[in-house]
Protein backbone atom coordinates (compact mmCIF):
# COMPACT_ATOMS: atom_id res chain seq x y z
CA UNK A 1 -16.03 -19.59 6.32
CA UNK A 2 -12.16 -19.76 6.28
CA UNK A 3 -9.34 -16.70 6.34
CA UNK A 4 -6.77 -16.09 5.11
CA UNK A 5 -3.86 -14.02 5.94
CA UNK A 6 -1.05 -12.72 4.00
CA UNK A 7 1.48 -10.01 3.85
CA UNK A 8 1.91 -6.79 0.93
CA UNK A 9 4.97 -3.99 0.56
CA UNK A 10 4.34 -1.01 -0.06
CA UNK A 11 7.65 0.95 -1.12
CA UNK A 12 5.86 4.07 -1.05
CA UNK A 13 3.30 6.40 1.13
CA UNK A 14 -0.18 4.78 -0.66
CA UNK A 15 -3.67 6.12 -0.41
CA UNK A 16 -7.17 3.65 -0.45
CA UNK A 17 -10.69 4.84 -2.16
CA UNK A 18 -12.40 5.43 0.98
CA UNK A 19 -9.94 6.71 3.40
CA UNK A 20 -8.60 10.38 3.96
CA UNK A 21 -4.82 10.85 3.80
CA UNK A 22 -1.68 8.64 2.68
CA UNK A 23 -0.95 5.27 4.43
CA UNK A 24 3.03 5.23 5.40
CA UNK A 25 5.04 2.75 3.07
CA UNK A 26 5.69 -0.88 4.89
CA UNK A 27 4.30 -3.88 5.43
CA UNK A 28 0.59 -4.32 5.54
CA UNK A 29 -0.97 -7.80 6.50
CA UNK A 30 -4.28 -8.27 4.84
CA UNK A 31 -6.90 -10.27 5.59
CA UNK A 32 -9.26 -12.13 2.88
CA UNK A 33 -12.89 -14.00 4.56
CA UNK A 34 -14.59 -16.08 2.15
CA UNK A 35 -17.10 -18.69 2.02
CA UNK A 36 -17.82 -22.31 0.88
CA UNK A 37 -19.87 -22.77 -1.46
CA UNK A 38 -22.28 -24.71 -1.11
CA UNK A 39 -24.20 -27.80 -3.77
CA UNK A 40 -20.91 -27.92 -5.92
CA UNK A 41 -19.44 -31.41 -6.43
CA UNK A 42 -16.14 -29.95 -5.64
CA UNK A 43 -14.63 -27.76 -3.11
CA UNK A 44 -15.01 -23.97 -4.00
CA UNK A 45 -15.33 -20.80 -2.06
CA UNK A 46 -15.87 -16.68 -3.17
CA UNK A 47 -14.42 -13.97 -1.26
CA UNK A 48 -16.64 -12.37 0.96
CA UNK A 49 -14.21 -9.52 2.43
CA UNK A 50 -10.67 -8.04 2.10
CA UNK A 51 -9.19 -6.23 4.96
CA UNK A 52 -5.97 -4.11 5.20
CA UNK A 53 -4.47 -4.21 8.95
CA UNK A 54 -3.04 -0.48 9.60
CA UNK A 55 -1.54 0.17 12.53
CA UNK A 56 -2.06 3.47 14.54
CA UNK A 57 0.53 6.03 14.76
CA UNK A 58 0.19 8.99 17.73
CA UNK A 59 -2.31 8.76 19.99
CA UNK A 60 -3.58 5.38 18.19
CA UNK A 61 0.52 4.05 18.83
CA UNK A 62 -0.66 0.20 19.30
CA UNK A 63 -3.70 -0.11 18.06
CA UNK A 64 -4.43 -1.97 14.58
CA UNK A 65 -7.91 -1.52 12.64
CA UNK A 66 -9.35 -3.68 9.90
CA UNK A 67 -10.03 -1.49 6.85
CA UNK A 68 -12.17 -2.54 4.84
CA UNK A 69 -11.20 -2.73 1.09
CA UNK A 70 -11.90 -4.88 -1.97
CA UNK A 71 -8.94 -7.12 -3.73
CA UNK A 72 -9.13 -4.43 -6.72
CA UNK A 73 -8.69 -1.27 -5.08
CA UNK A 74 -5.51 -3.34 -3.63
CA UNK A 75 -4.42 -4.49 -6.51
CA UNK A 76 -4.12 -0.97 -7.89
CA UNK A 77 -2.61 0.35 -4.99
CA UNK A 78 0.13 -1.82 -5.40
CA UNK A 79 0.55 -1.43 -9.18
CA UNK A 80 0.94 2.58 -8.54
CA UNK A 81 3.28 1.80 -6.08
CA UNK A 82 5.17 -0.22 -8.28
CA UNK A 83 4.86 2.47 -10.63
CA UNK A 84 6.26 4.86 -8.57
CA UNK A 85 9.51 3.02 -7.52
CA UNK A 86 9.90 2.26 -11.26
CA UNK A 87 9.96 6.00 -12.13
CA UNK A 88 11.97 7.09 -8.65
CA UNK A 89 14.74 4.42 -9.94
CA UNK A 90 14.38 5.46 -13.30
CA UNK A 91 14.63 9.15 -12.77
CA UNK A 92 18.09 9.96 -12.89
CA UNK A 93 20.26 11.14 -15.92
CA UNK A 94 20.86 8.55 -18.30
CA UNK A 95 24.80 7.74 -18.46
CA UNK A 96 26.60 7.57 -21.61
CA UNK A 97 27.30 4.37 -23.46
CA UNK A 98 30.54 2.35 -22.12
CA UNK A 99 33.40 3.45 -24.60
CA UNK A 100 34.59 0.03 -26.23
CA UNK A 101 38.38 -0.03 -25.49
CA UNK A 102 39.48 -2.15 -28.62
């Protein structure tokens, strides 16, 4: 078994399939277990788990859990959020073209 560890953005309050309620926007560190495997003649391993750290906010102020979570539903997560920051920085009025002075 090895781990990994690495960290995501979110711009944007996010929800997980799963979970009840929105997940504030920040930085997540997730967590990816896999496993060798074994009788190759080279070094290979498959992902055995994906974990999102979330930290607790009220009366869980300090406390982190593990939730559970595959490397799809994360994906996706992340490509609405990017989504959604597209569209927020996109949603103004467009402005007129720059007059040519010449």
């Amino acid at each position: 078994m090895r781990s990994t560890r690495s960290t995501v953005t979110f711009s944007n309050p996010f929800t997980l399939p799963g979970y009840l309620g929105d997940l504030p926007a920040g930085d997540y560190e997730v967590l990816v277990e896999e496993e060798l495997l074994q009788g190759l003649s080279f070094e290979a391993y498959r992902r055995t788990a994906t974990y999102l750290t979330v930290s607790g906010t009220g009366a869980r102020a300090g406390r982190s859990e593990f939730r559970a979570t595959t490397e799809g539903d994360l994906k996706e997560a992340l490509r609405r959020d990017a989504d959604t920051s597209e569209a927020n920085n996109h949603g103004g009025a467009a402005l007129p073209p720059q007059e040519d002075g010449t």
